[in-house]
PDB file of N, CA and C in Angstrom:
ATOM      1  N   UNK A   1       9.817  14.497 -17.730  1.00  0.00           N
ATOM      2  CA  UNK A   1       9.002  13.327 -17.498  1.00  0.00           C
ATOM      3  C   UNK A   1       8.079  13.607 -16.312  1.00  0.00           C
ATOM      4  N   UNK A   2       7.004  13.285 -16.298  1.00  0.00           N
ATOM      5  CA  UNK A   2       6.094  13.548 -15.484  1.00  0.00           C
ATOM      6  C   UNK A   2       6.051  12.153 -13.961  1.00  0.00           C
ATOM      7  N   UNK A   3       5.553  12.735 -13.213  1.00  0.00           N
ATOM      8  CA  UNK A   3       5.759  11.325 -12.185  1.00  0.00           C
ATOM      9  C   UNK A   3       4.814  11.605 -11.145  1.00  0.00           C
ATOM     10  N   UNK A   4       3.887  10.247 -10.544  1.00  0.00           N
ATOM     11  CA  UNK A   4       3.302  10.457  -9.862  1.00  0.00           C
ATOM     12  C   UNK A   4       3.807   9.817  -8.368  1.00  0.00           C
ATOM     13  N   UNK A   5       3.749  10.798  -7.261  1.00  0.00           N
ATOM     14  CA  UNK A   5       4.453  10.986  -6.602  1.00  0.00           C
ATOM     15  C   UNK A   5       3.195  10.486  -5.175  1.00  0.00           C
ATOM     16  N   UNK A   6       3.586   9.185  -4.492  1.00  0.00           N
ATOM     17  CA  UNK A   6       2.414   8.980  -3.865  1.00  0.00           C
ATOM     18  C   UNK A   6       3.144   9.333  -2.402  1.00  0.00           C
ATOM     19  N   UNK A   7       2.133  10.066  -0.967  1.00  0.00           N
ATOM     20  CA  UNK A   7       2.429  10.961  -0.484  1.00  0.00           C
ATOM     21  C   UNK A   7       1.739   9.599   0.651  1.00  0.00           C
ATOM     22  N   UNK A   8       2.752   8.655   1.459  1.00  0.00           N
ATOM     23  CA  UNK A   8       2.721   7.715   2.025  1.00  0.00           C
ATOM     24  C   UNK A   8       3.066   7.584   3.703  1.00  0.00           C
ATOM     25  N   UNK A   9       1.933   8.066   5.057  1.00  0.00           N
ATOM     26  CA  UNK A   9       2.159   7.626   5.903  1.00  0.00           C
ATOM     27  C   UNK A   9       1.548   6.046   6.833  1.00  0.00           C
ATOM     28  N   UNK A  10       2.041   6.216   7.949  1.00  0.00           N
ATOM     29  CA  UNK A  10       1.310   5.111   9.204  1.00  0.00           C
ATOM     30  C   UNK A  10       0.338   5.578   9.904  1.00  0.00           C
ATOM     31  N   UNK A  11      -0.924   5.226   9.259  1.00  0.00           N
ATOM     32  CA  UNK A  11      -2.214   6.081  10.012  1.00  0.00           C
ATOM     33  C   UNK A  11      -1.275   6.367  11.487  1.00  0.00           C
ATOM     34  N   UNK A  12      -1.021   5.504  11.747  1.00  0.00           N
ATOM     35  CA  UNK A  12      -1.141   5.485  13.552  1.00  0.00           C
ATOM     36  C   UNK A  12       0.370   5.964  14.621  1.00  0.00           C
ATOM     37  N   UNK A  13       1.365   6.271  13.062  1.00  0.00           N
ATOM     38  CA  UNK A  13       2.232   7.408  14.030  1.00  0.00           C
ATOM     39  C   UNK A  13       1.512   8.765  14.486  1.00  0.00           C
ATOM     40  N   UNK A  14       2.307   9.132  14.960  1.00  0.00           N
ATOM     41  CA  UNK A  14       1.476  10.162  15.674  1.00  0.00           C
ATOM     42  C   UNK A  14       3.026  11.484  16.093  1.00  0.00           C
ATOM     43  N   UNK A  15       3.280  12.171  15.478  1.00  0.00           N
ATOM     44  CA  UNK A  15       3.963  13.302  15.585  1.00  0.00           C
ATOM     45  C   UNK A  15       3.904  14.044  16.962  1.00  0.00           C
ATOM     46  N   UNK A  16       5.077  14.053  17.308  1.00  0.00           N
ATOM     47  CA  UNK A  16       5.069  15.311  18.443  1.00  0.00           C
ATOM     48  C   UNK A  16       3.690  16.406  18.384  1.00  0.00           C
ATOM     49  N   UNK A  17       3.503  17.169  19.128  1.00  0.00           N
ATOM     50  CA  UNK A  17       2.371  17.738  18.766  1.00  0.00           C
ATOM     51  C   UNK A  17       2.972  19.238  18.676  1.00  0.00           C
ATOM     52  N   UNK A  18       4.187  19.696  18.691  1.00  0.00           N
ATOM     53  CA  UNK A  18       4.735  20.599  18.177  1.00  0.00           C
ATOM     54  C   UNK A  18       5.134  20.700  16.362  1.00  0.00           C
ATOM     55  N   UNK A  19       5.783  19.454  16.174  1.00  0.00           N
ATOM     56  CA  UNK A  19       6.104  19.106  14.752  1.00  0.00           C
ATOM     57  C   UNK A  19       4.526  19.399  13.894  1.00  0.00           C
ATOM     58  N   UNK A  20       3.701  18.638  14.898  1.00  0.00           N
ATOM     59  CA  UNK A  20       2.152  18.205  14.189  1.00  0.00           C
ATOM     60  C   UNK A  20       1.556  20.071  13.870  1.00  0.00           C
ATOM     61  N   UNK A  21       1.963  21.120  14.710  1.00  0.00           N
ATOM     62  CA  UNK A  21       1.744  22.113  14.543  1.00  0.00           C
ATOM     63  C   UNK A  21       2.104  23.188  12.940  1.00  0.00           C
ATOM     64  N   UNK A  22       3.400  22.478  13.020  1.00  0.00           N
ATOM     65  CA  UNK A  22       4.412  22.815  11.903  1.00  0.00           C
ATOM     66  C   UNK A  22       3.988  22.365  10.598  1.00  0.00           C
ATOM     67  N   UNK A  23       3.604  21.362  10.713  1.00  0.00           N
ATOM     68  CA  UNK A  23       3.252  20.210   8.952  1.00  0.00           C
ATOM     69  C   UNK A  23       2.518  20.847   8.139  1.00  0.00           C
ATOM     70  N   UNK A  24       1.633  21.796   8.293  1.00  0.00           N
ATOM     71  CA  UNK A  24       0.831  22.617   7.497  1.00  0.00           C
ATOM     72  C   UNK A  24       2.032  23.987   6.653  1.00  0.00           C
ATOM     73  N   UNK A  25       2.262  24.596   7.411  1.00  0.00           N
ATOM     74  CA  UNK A  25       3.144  25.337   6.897  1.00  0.00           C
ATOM     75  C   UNK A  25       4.046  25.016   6.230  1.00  0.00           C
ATOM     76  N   UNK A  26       5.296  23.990   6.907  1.00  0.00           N
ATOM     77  CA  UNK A  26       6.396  23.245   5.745  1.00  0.00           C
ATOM     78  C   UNK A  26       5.719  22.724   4.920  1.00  0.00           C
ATOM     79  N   UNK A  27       4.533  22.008   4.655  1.00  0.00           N
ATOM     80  CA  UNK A  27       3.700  21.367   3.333  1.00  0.00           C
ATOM     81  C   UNK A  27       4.313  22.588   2.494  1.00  0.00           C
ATOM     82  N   UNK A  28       3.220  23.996   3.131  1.00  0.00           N
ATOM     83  CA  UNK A  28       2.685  24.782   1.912  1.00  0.00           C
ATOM     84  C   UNK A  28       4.299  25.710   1.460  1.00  0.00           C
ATOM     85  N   UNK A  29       4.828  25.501   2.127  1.00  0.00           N
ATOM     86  CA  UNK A  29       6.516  26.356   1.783  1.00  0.00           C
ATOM     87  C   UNK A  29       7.338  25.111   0.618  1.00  0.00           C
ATOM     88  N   UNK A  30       7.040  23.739   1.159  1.00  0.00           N
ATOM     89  CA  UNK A  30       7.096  22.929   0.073  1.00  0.00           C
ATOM     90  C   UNK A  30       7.024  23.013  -1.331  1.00  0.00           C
ATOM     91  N   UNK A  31       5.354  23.264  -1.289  1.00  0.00           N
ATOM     92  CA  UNK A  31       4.394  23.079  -2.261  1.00  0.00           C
ATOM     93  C   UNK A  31       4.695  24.579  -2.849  1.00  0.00           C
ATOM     94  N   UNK A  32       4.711  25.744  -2.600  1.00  0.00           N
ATOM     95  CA  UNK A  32       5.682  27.002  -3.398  1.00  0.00           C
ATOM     96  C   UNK A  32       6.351  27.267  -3.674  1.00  0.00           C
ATOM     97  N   UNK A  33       7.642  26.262  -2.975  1.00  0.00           N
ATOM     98  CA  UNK A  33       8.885  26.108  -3.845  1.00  0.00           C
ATOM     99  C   UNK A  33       8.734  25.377  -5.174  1.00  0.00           C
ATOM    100  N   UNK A  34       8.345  24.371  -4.750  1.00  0.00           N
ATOM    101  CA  UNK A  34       8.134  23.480  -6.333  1.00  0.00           C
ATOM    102  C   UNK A  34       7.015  23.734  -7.292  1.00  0.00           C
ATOM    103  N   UNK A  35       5.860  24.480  -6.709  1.00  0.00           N
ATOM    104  CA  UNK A  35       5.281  25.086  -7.786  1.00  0.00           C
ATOM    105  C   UNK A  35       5.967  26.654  -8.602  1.00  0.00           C
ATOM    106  N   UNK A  36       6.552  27.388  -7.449  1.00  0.00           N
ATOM    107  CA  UNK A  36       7.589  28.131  -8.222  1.00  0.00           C
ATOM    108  C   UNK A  36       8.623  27.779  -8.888  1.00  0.00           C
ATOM    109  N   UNK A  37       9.348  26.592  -9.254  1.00  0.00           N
ATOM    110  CA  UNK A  37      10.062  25.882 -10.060  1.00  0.00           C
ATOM    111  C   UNK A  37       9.388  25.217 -10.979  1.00  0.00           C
ATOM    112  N   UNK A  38       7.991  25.391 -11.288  1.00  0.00           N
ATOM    113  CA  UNK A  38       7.175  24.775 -11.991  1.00  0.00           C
ATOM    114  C   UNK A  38       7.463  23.507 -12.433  1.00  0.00           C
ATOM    115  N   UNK A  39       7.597  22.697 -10.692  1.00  0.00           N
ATOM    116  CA  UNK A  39       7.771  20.882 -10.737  1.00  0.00           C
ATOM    117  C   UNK A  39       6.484  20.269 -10.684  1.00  0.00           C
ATOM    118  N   UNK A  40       5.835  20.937  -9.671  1.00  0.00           N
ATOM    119  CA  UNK A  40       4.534  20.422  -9.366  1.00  0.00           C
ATOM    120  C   UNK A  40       3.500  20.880 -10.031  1.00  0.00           C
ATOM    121  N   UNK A  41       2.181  19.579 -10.704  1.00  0.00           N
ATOM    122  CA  UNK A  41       1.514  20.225 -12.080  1.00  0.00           C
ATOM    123  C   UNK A  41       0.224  19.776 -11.198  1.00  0.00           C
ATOM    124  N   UNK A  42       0.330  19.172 -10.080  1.00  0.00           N
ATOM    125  CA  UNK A  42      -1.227  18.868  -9.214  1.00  0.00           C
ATOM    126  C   UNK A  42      -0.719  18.005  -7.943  1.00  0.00           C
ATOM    127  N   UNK A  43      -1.712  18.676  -6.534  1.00  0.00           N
ATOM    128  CA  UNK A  43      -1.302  17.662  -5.434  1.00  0.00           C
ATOM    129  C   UNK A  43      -2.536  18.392  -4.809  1.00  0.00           C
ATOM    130  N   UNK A  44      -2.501  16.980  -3.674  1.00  0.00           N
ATOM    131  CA  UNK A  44      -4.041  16.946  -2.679  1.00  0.00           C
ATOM    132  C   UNK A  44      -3.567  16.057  -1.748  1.00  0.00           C
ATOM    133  N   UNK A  45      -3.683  16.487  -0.691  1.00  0.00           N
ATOM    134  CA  UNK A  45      -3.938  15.173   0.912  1.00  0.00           C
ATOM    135  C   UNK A  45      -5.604  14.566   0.025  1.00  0.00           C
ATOM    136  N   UNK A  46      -5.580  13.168   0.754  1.00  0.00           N
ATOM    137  CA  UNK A  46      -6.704  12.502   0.858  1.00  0.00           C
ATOM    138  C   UNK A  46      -6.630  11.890   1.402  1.00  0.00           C
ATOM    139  N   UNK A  47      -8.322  11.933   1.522  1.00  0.00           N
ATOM    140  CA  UNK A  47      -9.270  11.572   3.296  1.00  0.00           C
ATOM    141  C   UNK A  47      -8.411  10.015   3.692  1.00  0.00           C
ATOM    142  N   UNK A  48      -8.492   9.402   5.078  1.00  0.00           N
ATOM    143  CA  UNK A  48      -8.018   8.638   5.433  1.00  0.00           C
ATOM    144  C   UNK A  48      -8.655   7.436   5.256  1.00  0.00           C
ATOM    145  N   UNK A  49      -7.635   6.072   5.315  1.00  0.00           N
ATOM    146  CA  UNK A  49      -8.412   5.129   4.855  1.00  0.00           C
ATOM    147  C   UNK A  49      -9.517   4.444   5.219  1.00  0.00           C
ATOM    148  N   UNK A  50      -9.754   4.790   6.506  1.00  0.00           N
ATOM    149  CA  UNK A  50     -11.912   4.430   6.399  1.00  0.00           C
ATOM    150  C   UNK A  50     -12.651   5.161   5.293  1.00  0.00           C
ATOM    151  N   UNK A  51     -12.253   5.841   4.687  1.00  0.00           N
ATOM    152  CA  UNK A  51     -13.080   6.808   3.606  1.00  0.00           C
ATOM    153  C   UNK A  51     -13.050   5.770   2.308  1.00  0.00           C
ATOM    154  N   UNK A  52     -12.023   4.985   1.993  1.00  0.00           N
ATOM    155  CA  UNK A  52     -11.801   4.405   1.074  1.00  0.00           C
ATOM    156  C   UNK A  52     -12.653   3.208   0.502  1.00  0.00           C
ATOM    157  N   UNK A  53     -13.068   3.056  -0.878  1.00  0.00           N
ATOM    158  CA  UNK A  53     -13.827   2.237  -1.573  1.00  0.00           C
ATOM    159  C   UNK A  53     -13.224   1.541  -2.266  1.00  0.00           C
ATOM    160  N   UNK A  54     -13.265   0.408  -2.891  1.00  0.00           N
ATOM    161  CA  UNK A  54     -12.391  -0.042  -4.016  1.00  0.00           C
ATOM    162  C   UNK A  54     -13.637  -1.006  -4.566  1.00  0.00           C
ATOM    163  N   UNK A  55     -13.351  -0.483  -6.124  1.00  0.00           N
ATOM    164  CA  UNK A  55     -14.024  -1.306  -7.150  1.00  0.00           C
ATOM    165  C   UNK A  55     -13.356  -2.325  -7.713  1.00  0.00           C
ATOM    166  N   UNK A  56     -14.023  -3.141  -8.059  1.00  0.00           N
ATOM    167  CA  UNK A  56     -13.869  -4.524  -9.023  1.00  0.00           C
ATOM    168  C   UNK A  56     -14.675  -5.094 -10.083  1.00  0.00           C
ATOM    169  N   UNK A  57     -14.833  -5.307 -11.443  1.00  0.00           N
ATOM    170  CA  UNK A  57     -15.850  -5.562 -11.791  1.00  0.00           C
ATOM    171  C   UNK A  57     -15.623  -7.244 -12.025  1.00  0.00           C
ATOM    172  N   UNK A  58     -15.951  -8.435 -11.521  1.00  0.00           N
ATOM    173  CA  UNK A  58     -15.860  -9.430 -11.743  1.00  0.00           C
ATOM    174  C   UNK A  58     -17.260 -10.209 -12.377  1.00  0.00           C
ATOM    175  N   UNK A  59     -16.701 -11.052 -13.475  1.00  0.00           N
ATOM    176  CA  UNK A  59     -17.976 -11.801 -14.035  1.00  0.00           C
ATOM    177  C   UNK A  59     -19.253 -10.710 -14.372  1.00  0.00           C
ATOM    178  N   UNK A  60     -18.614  -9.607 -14.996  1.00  0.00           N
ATOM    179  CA  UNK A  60     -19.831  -8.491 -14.860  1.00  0.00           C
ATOM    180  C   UNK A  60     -20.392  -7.983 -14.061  1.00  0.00           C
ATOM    181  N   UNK A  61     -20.426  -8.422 -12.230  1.00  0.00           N
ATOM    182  CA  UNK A  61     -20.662  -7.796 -11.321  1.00  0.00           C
ATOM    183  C   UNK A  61     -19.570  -6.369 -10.727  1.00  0.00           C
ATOM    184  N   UNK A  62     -20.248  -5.692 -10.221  1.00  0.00           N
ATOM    185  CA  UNK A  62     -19.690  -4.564  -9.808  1.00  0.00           C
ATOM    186  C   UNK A  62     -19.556  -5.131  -8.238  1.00  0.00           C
ATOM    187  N   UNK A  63     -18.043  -5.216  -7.939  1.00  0.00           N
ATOM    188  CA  UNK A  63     -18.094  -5.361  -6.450  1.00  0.00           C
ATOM    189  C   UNK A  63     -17.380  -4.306  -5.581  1.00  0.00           C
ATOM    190  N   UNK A  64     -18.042  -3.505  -4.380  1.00  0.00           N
ATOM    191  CA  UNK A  64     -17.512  -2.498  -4.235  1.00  0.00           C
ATOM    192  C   UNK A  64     -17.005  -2.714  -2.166  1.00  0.00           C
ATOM    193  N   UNK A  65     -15.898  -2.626  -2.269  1.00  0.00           N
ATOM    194  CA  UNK A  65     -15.750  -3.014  -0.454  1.00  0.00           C
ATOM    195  C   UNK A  65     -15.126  -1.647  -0.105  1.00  0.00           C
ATOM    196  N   UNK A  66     -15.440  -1.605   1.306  1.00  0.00           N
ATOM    197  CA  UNK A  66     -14.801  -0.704   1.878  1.00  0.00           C
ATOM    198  C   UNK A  66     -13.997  -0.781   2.561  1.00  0.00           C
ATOM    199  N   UNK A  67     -12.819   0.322   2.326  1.00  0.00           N
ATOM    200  CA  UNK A  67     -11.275   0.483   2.804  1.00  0.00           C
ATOM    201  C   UNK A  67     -10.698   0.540   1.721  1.00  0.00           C
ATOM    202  N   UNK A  68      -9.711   0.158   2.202  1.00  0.00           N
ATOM    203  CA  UNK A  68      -8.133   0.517   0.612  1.00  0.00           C
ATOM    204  C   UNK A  68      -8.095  -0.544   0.052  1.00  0.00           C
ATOM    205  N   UNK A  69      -7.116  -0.548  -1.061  1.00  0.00           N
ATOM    206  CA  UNK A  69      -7.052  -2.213  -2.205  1.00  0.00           C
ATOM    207  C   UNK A  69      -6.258  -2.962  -0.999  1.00  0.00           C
ATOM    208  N   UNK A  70      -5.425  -2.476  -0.738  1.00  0.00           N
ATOM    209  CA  UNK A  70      -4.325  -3.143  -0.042  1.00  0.00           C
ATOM    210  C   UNK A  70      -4.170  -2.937   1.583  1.00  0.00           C
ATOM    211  N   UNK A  71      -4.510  -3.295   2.760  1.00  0.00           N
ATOM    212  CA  UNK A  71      -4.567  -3.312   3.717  1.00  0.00           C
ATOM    213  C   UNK A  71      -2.557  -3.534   4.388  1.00  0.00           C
ATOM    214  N   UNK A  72      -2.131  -1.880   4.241  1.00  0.00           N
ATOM    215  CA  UNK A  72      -0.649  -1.934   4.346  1.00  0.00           C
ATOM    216  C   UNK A  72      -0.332  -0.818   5.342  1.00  0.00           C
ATOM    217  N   UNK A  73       0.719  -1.209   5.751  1.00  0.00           N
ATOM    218  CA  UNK A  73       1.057   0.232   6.316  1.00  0.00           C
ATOM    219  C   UNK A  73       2.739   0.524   5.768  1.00  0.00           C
ATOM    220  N   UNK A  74       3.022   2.067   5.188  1.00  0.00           N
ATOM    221  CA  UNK A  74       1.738   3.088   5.224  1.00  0.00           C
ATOM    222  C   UNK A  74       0.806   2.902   4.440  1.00  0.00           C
ATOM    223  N   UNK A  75      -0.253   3.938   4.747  1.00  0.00           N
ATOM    224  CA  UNK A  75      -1.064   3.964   3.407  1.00  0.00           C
ATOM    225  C   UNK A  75      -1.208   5.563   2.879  1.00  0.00           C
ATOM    226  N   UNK A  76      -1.646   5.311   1.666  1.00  0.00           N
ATOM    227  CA  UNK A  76      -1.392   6.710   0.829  1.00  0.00           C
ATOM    228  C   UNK A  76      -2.259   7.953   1.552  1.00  0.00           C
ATOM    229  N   UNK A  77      -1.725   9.141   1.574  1.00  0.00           N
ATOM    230  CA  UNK A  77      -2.321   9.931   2.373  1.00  0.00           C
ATOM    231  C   UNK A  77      -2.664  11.345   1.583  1.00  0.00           C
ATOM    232  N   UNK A  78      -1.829  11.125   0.403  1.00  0.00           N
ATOM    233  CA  UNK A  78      -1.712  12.309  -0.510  1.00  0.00           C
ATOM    234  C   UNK A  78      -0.721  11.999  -1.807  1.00  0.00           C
ATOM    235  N   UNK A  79      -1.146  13.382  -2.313  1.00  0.00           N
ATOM    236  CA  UNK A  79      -0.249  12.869  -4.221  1.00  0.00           C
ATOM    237  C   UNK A  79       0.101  14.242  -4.318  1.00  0.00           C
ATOM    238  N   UNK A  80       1.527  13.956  -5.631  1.00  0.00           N
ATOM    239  CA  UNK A  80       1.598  15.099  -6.149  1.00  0.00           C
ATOM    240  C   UNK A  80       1.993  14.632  -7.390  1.00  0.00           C
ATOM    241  N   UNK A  81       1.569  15.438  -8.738  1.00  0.00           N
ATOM    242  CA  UNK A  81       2.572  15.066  -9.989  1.00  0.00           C
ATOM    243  C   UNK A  81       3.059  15.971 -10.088  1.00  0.00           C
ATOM    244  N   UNK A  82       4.566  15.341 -10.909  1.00  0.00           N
ATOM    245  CA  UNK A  82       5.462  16.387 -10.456  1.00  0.00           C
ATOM    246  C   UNK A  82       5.839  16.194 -11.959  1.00  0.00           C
ATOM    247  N   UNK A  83       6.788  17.293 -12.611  1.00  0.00           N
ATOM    248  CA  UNK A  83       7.373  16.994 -13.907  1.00  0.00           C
ATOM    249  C   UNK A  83       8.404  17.645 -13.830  1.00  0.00           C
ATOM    250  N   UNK A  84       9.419  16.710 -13.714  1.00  0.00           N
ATOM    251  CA  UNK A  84      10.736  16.705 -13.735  1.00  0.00           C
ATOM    252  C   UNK A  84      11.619  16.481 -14.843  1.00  0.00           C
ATOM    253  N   UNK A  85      12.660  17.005 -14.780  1.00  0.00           N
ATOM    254  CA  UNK A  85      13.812  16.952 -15.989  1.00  0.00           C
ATOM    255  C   UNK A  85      14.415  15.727 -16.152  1.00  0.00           C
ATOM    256  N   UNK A  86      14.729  15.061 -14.952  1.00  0.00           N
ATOM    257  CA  UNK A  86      15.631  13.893 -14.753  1.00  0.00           C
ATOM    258  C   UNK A  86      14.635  13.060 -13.299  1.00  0.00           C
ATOM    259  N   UNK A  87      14.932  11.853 -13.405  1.00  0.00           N
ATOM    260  CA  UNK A  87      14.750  10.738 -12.270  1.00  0.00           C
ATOM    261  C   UNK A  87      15.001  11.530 -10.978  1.00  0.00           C
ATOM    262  N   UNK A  88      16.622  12.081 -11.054  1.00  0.00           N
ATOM    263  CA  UNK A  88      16.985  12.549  -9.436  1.00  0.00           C
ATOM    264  C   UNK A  88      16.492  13.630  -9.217  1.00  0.00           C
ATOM    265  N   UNK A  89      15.923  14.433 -10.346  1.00  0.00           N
ATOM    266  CA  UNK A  89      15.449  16.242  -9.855  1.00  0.00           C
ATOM    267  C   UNK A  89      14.506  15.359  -9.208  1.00  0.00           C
ATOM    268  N   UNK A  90      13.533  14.257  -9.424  1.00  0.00           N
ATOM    269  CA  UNK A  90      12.112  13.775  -9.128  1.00  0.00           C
ATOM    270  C   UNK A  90      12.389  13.367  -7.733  1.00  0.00           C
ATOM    271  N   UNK A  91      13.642  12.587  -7.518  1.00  0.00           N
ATOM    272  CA  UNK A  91      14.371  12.586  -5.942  1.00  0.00           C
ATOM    273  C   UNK A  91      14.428  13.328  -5.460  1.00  0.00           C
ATOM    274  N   UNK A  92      14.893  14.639  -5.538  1.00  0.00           N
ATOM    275  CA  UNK A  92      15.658  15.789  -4.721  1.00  0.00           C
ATOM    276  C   UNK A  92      13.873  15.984  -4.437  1.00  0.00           C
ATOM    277  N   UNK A  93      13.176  16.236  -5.169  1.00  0.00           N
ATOM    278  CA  UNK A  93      11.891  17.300  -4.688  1.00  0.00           C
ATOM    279  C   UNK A  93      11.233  16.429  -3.527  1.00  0.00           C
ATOM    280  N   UNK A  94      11.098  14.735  -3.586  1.00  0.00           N
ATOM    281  CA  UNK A  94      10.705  14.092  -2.469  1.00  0.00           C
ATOM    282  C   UNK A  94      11.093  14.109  -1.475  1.00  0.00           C
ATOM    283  N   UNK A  95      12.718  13.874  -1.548  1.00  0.00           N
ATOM    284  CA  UNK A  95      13.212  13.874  -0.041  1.00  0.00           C
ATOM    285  C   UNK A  95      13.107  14.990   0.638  1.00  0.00           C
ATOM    286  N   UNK A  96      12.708  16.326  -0.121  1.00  0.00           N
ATOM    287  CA  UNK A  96      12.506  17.739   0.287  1.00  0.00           C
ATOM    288  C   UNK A  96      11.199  17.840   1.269  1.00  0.00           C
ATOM    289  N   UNK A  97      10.128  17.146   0.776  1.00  0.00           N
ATOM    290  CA  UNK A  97       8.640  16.758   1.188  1.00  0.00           C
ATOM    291  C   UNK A  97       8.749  17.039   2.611  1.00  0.00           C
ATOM    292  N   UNK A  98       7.743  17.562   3.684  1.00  0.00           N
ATOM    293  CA  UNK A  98       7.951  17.141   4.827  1.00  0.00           C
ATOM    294  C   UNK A  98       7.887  16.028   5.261  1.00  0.00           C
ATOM    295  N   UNK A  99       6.802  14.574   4.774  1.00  0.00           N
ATOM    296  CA  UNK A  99       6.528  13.985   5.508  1.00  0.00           C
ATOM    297  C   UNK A  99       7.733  12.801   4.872  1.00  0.00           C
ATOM    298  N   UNK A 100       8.561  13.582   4.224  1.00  0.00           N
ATOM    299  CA  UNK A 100       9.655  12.458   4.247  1.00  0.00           C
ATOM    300  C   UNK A 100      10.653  11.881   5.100  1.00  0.00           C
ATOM    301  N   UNK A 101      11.166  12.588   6.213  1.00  0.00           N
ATOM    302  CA  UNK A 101      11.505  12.167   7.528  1.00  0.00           C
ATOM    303  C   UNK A 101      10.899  10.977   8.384  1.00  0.00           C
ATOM    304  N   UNK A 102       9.558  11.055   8.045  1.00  0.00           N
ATOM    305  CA  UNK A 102       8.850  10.029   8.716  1.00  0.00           C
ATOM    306  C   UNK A 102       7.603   8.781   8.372  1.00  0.00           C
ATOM    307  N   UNK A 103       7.532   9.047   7.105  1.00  0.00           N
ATOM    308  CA  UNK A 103       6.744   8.897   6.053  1.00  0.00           C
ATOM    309  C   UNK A 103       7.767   8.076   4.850  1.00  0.00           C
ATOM    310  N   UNK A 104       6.906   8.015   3.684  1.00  0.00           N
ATOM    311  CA  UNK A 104       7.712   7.078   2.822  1.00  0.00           C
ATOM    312  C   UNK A 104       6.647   7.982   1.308  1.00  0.00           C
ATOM    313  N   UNK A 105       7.836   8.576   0.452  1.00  0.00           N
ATOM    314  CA  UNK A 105       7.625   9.006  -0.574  1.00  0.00           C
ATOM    315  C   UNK A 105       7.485   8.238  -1.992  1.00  0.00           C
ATOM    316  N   UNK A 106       6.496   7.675  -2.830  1.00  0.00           N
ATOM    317  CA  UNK A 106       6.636   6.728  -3.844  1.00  0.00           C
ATOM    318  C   UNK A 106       6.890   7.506  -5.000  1.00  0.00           C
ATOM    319  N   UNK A 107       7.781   7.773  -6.257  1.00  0.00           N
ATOM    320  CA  UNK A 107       7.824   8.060  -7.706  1.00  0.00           C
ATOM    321  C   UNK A 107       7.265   7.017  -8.455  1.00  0.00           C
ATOM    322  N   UNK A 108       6.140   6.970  -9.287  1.00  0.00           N
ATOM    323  CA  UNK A 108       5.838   6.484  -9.998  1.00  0.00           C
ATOM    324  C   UNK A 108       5.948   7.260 -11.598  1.00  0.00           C
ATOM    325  N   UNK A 109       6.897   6.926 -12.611  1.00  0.00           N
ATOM    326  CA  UNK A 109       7.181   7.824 -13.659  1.00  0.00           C
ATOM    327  C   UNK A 109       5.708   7.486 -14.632  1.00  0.00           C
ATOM    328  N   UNK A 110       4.985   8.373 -14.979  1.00  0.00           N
ATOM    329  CA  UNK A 110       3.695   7.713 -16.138  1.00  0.00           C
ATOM    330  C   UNK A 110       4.362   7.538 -17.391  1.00  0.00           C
ATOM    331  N   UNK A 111       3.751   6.489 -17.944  1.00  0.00           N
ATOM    332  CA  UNK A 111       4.041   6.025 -19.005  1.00  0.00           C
ATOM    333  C   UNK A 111       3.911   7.115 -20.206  1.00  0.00           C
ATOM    334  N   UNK A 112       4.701   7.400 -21.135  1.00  0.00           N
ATOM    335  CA  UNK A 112       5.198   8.352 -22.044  1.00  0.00           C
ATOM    336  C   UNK A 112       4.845   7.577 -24.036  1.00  0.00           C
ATOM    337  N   UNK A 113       3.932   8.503 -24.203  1.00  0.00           N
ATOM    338  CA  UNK A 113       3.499   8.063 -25.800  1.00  0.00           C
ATOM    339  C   UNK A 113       2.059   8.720 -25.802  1.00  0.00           C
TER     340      UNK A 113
END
């Protein structure tokens, strides 16, 4: 089953600046384990939420504001889909994530048909 895996911090924690050194590397040791287990089928950080647009088309108008849909914390910071055998393999690979210690990992399973 395939699952989209939303990659969820607090703009405004702020990591040791030793850890903050580290996050690049554990990402990519992450991201080669599970692409060498051929879990992970696509992932990307994305830009932070001042970058963000959100569309609407109401009454035929196109309305377009800036920032995120949802003004939350966290907010999404990155994705991965992952395709997993079972629900918990889809667990085990999140809680593996780095920014799961401090951060908040979402599974979303896509709909199947």
């Amino acid at each position: 089953m395939k699952y989209l895996m939303l990659v969820c911090v607090d703009e405004s924690f702020i990591l040791p600046p030793a850890e903050e050194a580290q996050m690049p590397a554990r990402t990519e040791r992450w991201a080669t384990d599970v692409d060498g287990r051929d879990v992970r089928v696509l992932g990307s950080r994305v830009q932070p939420v001042s970058a963000a647009r959100t569309v609407r088309v109401r009454d035929g108008a196109v309305l377009v504001e800036e920032g995120p849909f949802a003004a939350t914390t966290p907010q999404i910071a990155g994705f991965d889909v992952l395709e997993c055998a079972t629900p918990e393999e889809a667990v085990e690979v999140a809680a593996a994530h780095p920014v799961a210690p401090h951060g908040v990992l979402e599974l979303r399973p896509f709909w199947q048909g």
